[in-house]
PDB file of N, CA and C in Angstrom:
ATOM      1  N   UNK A   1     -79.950-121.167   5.951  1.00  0.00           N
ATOM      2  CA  UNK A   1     -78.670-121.576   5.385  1.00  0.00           C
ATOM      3  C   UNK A   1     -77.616-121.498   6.491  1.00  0.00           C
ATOM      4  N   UNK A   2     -76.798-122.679   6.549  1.00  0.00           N
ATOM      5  CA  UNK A   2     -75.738-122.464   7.758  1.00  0.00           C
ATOM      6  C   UNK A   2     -74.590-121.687   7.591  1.00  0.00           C
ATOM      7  N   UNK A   3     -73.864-121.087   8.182  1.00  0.00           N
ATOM      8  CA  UNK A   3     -73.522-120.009   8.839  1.00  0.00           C
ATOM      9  C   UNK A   3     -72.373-120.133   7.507  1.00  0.00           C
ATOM     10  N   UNK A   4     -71.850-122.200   7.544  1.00  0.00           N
ATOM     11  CA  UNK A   4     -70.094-122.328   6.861  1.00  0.00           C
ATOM     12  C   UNK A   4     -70.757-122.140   5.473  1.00  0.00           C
ATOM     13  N   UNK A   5     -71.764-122.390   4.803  1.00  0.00           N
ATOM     14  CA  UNK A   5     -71.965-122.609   3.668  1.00  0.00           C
ATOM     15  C   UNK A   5     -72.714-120.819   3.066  1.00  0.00           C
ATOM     16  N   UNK A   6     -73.092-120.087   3.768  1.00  0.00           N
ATOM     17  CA  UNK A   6     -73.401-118.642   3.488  1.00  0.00           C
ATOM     18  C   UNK A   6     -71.772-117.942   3.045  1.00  0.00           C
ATOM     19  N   UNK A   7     -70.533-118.107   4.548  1.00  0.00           N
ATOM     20  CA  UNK A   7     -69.506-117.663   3.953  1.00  0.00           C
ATOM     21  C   UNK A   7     -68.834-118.272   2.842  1.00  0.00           C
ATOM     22  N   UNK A   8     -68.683-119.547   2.521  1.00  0.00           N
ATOM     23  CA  UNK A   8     -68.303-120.229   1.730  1.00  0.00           C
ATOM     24  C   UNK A   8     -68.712-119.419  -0.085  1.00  0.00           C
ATOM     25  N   UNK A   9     -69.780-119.006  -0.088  1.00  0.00           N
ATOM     26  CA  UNK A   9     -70.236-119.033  -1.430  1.00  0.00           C
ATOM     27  C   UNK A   9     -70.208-117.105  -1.282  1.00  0.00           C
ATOM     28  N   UNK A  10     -70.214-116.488  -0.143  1.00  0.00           N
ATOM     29  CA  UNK A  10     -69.909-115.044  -0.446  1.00  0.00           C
ATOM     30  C   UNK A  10     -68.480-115.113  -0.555  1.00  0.00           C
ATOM     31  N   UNK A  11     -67.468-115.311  -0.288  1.00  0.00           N
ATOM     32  CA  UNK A  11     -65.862-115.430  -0.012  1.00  0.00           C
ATOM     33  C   UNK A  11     -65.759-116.167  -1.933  1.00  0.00           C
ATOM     34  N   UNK A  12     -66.659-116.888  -2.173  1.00  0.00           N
ATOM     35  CA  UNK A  12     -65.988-117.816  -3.624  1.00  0.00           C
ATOM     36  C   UNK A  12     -67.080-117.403  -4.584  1.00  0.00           C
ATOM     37  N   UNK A  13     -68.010-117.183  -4.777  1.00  0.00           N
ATOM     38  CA  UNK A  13     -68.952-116.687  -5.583  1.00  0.00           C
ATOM     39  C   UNK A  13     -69.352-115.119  -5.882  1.00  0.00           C
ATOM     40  N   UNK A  14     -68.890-114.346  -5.419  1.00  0.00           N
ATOM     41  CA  UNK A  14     -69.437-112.737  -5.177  1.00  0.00           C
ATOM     42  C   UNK A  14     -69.522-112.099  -6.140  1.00  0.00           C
ATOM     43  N   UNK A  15     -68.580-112.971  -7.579  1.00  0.00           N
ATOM     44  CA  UNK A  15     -68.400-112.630  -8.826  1.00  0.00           C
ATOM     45  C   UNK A  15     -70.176-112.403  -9.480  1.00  0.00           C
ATOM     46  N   UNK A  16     -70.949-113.435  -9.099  1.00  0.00           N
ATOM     47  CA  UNK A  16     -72.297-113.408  -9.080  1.00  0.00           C
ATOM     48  C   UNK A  16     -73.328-112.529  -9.079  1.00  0.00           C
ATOM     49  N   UNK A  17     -72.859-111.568  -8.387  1.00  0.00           N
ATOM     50  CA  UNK A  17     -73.872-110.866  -8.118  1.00  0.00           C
ATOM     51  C   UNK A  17     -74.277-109.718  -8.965  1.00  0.00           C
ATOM     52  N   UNK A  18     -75.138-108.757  -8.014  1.00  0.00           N
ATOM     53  CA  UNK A  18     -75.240-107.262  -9.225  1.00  0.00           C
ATOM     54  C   UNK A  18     -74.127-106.177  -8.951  1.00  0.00           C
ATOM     55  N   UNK A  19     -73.796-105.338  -9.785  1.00  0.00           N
ATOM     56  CA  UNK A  19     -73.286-104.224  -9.803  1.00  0.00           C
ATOM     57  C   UNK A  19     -73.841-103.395  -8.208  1.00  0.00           C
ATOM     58  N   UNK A  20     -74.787-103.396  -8.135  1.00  0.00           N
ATOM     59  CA  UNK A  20     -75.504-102.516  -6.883  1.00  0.00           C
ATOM     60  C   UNK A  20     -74.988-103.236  -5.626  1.00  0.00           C
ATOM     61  N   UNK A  21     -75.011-104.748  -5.412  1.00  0.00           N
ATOM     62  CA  UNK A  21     -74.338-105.763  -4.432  1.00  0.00           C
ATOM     63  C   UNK A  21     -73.331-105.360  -4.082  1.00  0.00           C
ATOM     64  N   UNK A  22     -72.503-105.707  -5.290  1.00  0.00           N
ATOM     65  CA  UNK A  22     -70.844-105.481  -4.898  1.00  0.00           C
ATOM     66  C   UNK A  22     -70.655-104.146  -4.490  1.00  0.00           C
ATOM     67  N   UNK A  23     -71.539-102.945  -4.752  1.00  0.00           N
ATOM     68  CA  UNK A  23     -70.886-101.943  -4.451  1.00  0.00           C
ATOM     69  C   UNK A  23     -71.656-101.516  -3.098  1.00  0.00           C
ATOM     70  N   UNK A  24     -72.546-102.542  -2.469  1.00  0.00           N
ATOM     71  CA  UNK A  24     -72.649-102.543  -1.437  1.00  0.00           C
ATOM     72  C   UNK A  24     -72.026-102.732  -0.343  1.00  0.00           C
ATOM     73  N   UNK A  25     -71.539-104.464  -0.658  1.00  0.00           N
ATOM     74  CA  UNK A  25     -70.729-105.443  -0.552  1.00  0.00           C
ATOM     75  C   UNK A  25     -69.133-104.485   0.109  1.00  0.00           C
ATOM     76  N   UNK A  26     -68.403-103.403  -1.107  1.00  0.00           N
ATOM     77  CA  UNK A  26     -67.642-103.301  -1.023  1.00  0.00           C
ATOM     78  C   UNK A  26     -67.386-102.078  -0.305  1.00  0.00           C
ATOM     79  N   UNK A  27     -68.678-101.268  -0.335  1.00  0.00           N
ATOM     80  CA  UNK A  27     -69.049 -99.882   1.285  1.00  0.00           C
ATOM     81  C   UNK A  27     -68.511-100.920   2.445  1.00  0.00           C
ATOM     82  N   UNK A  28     -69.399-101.917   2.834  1.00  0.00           N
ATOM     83  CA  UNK A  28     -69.532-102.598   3.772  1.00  0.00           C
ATOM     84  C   UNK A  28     -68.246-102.939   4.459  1.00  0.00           C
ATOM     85  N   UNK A  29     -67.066-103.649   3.714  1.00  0.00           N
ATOM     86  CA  UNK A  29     -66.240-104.127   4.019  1.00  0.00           C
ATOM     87  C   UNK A  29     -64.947-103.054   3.740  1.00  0.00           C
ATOM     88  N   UNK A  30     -65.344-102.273   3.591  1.00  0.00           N
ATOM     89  CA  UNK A  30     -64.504-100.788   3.765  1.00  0.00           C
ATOM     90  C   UNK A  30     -64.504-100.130   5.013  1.00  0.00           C
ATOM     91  N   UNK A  31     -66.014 -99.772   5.241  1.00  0.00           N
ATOM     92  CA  UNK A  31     -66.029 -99.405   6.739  1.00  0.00           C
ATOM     93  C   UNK A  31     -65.575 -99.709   7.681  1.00  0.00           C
ATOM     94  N   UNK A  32     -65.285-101.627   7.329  1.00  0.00           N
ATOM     95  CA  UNK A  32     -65.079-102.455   8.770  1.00  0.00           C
ATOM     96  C   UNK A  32     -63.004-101.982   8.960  1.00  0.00           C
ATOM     97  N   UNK A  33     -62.939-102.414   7.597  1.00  0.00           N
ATOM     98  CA  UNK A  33     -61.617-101.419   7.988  1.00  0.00           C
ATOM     99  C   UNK A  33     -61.017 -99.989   8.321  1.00  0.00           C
ATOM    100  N   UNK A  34     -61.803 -98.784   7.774  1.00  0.00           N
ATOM    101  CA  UNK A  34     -61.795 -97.593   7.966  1.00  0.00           C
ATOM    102  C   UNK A  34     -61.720 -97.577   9.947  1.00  0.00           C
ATOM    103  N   UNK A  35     -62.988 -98.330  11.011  1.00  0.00           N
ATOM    104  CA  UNK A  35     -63.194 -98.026  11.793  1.00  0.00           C
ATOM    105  C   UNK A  35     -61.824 -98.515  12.633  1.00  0.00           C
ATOM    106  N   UNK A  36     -60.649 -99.580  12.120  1.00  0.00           N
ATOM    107  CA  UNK A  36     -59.707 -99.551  12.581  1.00  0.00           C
ATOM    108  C   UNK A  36     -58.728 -98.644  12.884  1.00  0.00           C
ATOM    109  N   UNK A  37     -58.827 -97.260  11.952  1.00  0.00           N
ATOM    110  CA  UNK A  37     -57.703 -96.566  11.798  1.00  0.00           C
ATOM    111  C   UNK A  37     -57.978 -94.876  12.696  1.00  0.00           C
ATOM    112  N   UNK A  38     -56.678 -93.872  12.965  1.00  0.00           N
ATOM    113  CA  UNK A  38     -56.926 -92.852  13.586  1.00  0.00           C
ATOM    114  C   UNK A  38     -57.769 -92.108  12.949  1.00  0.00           C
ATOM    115  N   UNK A  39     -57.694 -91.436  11.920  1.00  0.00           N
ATOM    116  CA  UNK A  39     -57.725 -90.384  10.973  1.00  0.00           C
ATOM    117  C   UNK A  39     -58.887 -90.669   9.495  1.00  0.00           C
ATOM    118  N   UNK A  40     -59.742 -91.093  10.250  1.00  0.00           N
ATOM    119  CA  UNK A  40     -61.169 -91.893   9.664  1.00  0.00           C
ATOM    120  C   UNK A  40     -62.038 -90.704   8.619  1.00  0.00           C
ATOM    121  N   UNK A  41     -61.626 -89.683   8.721  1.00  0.00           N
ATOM    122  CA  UNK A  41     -62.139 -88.729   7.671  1.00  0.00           C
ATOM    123  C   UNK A  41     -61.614 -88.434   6.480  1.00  0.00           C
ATOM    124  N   UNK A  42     -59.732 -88.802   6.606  1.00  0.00           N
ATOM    125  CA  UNK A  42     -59.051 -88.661   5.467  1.00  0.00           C
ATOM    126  C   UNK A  42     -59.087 -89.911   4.944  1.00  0.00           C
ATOM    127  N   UNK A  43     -59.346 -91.237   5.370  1.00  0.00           N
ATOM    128  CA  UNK A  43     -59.642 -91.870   4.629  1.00  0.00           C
ATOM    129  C   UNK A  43     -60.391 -92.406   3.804  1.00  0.00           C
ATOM    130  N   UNK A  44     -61.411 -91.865   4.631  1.00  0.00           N
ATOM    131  CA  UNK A  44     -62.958 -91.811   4.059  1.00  0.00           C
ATOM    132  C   UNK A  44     -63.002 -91.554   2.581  1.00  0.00           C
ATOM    133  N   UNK A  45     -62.073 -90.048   2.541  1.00  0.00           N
ATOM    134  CA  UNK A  45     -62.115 -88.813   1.183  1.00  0.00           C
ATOM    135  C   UNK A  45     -61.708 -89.961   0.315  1.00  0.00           C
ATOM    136  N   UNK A  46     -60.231 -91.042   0.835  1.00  0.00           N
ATOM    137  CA  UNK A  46     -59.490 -91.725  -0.200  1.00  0.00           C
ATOM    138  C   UNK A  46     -60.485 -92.830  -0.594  1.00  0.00           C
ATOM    139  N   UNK A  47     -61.311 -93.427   0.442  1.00  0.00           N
ATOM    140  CA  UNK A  47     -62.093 -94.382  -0.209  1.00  0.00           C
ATOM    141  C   UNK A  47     -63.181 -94.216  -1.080  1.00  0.00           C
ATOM    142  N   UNK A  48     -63.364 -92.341  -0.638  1.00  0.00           N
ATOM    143  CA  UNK A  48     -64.992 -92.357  -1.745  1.00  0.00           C
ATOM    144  C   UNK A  48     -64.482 -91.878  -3.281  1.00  0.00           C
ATOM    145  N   UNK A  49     -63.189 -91.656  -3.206  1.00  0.00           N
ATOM    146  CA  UNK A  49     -62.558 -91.087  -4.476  1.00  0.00           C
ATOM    147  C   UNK A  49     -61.939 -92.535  -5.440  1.00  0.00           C
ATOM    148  N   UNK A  50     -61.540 -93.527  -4.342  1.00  0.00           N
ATOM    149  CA  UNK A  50     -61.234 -94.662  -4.984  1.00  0.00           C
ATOM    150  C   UNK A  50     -62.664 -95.931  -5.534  1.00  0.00           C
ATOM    151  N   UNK A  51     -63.707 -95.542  -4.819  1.00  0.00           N
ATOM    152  CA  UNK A  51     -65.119 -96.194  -5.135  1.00  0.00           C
ATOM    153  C   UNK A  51     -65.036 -96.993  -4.217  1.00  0.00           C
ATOM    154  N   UNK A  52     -64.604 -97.222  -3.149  1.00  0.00           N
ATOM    155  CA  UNK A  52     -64.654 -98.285  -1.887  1.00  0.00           C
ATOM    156  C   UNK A  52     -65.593 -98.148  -0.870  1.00  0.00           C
ATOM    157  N   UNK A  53     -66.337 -96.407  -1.156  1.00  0.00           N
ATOM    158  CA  UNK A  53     -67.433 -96.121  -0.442  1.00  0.00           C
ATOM    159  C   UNK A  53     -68.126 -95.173  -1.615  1.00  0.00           C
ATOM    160  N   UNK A  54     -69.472 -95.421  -1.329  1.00  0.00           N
ATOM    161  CA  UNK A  54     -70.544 -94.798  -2.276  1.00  0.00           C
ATOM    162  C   UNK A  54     -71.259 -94.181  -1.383  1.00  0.00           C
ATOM    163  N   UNK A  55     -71.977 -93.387  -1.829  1.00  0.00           N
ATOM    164  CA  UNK A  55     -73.394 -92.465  -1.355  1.00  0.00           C
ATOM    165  C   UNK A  55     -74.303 -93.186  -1.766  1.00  0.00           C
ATOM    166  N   UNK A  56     -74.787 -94.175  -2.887  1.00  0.00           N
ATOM    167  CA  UNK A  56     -75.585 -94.613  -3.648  1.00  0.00           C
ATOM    168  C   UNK A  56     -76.768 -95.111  -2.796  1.00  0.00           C
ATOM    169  N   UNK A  57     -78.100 -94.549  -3.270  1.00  0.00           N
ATOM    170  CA  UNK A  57     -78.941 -94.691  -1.975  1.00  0.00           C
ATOM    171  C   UNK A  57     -79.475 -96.067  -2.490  1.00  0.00           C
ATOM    172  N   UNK A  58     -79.107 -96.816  -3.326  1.00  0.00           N
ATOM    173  CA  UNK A  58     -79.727 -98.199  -3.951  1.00  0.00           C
ATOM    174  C   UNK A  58     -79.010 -99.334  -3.079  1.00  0.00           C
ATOM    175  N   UNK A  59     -77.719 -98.914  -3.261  1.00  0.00           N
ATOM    176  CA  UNK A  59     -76.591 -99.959  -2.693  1.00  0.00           C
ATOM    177  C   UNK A  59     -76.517 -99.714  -1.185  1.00  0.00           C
ATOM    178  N   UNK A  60     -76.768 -98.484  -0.779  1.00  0.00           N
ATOM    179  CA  UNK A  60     -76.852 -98.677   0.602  1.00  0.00           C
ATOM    180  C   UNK A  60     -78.241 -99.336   1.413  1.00  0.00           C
ATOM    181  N   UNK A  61     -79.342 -98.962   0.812  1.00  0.00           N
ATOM    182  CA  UNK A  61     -80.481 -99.418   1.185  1.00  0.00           C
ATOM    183  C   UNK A  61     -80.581-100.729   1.427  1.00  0.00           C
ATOM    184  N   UNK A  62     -79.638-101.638   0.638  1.00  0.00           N
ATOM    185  CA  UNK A  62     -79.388-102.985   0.887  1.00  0.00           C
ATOM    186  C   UNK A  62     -78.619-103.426   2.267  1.00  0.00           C
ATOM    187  N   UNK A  63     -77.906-102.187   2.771  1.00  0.00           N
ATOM    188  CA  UNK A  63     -76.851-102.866   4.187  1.00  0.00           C
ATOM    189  C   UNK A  63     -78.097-102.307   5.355  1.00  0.00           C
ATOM    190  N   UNK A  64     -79.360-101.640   4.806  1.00  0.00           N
ATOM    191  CA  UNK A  64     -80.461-101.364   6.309  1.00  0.00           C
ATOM    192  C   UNK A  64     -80.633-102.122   7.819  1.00  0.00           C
ATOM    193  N   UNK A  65     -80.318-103.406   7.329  1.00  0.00           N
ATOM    194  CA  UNK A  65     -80.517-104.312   8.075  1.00  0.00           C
ATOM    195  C   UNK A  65     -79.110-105.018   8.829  1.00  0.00           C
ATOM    196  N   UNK A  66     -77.995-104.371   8.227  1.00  0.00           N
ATOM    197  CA  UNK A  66     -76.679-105.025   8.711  1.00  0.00           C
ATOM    198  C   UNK A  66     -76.307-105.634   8.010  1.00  0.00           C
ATOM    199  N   UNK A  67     -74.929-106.015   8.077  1.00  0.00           N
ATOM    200  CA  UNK A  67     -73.897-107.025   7.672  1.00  0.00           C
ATOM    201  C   UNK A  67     -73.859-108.262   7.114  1.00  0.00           C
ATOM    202  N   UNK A  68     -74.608-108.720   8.447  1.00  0.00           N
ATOM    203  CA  UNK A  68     -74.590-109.961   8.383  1.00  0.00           C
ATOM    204  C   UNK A  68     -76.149-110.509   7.701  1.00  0.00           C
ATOM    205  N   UNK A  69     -77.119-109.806   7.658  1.00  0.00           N
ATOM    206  CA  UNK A  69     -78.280-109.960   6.862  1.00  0.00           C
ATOM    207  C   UNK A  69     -78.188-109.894   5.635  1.00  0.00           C
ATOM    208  N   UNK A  70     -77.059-108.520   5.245  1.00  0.00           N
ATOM    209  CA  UNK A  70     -76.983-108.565   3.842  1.00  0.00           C
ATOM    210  C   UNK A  70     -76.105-109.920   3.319  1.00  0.00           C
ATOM    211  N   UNK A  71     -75.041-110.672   4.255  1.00  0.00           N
ATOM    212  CA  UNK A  71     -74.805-111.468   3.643  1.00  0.00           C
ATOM    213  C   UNK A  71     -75.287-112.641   3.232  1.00  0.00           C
ATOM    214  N   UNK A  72     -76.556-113.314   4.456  1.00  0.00           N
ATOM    215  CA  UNK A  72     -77.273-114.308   4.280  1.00  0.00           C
ATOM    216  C   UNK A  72     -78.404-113.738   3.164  1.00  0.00           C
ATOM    217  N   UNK A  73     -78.708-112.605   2.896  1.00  0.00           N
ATOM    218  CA  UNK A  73     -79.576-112.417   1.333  1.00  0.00           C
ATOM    219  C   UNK A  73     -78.890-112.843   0.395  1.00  0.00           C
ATOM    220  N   UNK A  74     -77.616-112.114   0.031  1.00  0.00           N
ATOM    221  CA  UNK A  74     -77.239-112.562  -0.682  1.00  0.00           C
ATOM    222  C   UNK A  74     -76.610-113.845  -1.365  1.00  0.00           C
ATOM    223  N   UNK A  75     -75.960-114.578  -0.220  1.00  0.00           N
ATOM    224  CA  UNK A  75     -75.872-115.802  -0.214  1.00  0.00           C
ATOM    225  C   UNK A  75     -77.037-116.706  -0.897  1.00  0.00           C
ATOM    226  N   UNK A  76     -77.890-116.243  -0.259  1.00  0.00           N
ATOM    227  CA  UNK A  76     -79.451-116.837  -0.557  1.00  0.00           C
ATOM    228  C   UNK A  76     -79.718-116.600  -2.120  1.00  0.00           C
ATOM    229  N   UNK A  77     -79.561-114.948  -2.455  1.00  0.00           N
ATOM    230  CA  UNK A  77     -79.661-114.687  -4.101  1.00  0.00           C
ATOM    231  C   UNK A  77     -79.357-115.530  -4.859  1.00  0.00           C
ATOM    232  N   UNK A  78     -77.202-115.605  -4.643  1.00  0.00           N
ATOM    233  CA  UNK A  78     -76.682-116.284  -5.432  1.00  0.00           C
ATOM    234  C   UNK A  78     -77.107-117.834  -5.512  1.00  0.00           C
ATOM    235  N   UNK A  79     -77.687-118.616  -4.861  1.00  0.00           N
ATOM    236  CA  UNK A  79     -78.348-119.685  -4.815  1.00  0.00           C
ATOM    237  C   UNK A  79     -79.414-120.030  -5.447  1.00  0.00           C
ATOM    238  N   UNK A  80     -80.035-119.316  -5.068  1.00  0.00           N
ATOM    239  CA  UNK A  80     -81.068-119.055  -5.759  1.00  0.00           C
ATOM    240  C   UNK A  80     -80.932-119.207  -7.998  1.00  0.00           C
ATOM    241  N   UNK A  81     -80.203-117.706  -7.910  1.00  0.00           N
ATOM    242  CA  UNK A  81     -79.810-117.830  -9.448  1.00  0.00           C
ATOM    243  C   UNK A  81     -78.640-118.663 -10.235  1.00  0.00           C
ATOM    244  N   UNK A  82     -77.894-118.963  -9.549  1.00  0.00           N
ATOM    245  CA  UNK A  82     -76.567-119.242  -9.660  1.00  0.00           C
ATOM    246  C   UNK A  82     -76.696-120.899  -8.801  1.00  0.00           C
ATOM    247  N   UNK A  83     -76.813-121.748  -9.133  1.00  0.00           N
ATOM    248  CA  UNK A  83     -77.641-123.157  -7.788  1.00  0.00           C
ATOM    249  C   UNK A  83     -76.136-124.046  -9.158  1.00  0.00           C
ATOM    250  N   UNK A  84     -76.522-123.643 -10.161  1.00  0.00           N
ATOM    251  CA  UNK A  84     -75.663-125.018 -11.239  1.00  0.00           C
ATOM    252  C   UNK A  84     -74.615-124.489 -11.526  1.00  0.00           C
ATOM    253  N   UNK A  85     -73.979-123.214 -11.213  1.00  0.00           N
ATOM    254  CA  UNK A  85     -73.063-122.738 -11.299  1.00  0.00           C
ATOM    255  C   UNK A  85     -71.597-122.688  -9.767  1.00  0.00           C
ATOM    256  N   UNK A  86     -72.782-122.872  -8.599  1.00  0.00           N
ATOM    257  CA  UNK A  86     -71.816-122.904  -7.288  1.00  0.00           C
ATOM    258  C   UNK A  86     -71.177-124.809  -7.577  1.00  0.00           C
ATOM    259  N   UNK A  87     -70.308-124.819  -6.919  1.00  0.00           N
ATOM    260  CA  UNK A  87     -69.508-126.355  -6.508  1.00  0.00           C
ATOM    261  C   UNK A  87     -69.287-126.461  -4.912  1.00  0.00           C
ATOM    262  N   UNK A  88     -69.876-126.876  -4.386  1.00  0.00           N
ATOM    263  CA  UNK A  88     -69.404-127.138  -2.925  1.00  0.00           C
ATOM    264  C   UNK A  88     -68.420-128.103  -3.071  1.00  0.00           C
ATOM    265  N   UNK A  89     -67.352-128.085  -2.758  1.00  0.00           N
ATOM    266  CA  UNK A  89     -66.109-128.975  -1.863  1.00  0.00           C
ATOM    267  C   UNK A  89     -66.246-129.402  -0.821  1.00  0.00           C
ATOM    268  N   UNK A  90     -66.930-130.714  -0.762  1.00  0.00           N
ATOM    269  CA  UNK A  90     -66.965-131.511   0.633  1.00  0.00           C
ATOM    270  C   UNK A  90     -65.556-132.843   0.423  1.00  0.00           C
ATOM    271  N   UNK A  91     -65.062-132.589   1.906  1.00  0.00           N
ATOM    272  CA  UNK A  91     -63.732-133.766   1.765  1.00  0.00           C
ATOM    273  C   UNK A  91     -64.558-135.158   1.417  1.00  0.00           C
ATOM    274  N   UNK A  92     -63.975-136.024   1.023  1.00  0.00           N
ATOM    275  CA  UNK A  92     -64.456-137.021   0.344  1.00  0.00           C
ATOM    276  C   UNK A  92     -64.351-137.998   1.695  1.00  0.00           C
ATOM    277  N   UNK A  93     -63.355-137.937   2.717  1.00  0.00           N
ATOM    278  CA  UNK A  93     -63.467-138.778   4.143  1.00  0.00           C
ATOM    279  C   UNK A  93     -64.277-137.997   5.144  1.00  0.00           C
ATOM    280  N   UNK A  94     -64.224-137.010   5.493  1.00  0.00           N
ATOM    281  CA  UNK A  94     -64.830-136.809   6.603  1.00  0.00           C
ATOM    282  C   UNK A  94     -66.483-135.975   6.223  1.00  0.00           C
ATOM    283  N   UNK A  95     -66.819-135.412   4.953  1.00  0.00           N
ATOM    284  CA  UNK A  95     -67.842-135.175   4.705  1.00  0.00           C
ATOM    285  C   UNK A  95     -67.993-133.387   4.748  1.00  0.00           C
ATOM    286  N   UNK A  96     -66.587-133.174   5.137  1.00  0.00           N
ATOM    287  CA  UNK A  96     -67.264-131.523   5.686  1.00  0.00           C
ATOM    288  C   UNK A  96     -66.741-130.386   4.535  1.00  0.00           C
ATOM    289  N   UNK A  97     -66.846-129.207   4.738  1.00  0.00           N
ATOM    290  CA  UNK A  97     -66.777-128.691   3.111  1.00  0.00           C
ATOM    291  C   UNK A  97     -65.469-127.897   3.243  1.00  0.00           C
ATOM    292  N   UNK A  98     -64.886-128.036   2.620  1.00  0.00           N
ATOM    293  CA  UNK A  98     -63.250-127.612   2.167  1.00  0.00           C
ATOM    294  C   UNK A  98     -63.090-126.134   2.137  1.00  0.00           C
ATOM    295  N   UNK A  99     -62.329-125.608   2.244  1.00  0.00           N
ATOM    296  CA  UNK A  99     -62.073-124.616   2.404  1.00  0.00           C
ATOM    297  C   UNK A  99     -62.403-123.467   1.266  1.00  0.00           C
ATOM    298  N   UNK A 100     -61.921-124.198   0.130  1.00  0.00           N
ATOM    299  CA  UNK A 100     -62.303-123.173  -1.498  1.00  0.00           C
ATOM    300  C   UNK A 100     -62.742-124.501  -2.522  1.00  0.00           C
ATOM    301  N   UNK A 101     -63.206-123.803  -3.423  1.00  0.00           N
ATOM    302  CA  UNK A 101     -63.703-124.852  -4.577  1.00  0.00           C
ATOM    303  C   UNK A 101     -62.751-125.668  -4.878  1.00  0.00           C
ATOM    304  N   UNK A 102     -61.589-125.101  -5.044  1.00  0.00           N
ATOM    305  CA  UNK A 102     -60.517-125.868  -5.561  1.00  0.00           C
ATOM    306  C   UNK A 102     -59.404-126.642  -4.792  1.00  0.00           C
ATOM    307  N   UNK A 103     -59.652-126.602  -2.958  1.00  0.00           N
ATOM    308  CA  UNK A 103     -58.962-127.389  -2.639  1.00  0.00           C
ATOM    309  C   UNK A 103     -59.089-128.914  -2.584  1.00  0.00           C
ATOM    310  N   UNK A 104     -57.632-129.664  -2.329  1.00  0.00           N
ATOM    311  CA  UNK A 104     -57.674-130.840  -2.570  1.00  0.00           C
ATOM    312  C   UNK A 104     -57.167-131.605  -1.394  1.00  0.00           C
ATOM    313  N   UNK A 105     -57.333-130.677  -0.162  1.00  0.00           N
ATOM    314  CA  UNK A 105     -56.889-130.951   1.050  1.00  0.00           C
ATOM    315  C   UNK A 105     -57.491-130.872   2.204  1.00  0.00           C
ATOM    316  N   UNK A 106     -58.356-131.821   3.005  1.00  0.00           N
ATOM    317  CA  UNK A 106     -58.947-131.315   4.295  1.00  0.00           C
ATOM    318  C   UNK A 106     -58.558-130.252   6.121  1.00  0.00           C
ATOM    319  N   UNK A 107     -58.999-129.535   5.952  1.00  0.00           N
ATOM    320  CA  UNK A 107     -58.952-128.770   6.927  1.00  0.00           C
ATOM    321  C   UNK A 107     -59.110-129.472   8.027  1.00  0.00           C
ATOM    322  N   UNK A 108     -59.600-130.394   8.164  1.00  0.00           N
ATOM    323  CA  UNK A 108     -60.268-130.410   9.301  1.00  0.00           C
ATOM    324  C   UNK A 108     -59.909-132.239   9.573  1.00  0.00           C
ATOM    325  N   UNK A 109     -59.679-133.088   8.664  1.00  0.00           N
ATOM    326  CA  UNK A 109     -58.992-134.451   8.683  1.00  0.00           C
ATOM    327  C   UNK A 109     -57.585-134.671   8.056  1.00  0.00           C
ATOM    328  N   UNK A 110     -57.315-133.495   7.529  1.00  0.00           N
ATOM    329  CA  UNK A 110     -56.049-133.790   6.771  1.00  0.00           C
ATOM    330  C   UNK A 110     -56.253-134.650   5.441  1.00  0.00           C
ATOM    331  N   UNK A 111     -57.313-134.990   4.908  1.00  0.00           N
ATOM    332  CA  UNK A 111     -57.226-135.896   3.728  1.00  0.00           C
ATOM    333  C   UNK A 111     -56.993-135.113   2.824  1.00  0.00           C
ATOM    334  N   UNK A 112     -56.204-136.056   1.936  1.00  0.00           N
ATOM    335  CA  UNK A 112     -55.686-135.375   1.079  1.00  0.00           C
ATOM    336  C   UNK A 112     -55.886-136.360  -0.437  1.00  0.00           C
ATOM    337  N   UNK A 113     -56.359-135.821  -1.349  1.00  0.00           N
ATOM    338  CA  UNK A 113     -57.801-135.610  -2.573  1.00  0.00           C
ATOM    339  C   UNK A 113     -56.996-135.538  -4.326  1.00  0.00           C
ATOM    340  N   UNK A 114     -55.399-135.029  -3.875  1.00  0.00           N
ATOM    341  CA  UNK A 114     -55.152-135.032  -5.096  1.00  0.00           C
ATOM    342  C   UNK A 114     -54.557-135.753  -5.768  1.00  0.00           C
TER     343      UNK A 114
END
């Protein structure tokens, strides 16, 4: 699966998935911000108290492989189950896929759809 159409459907579809995903999903993309900041232990406390990081050895077992693996699985999942439920947005002139389901404007030619 190519690289635009994996982010495309994790960024617009994520609603999709399982309970165990998202709270994978949402360790994952916690960390990436946590590792920005000084004081990475007190935030830690705030994220595992707010549910933004888990211990859960189900949901973590899923990030084993990294980031970016877990996202092309899942991508792949939601496809998989979810195939009549995704909408790709391709611009109607230049062919390439729009930014969100619902835009009506090309990124990338300027056409404009609505």
């Amino acid at each position: 699966m190519k690289k635009e159409i994996q982010n495309y459907i994790i960024q617009h579809y994520l609603h999709l998935i399982s309970s165990k995903e998202k709270l994978a999903y949402k360790h994952a993309h916690s960390l990436l911000k946590i590792d920005q900041n000084e004081d990475i232990d007190k935030i830690k406390r705030v994220y595992f108290k707010a549910g933004w990081l888990t211990k859960d050895e189900n949901a973590l077992s899923l990030l084993n492989n990294g980031l970016e693996k877990f996202n092309e699985d899942t991508a792949t999942l939601i496809m998989r189950n979810h195939a009549s439920e995704i909408f790709f947005n391709y611009c109607p002139n230049c062919g390439k896929l729009a930014r969100t389901p619902t835009a009506k404007q090309c990124r990338f030619c300027y056409c404009d759809w609505h």
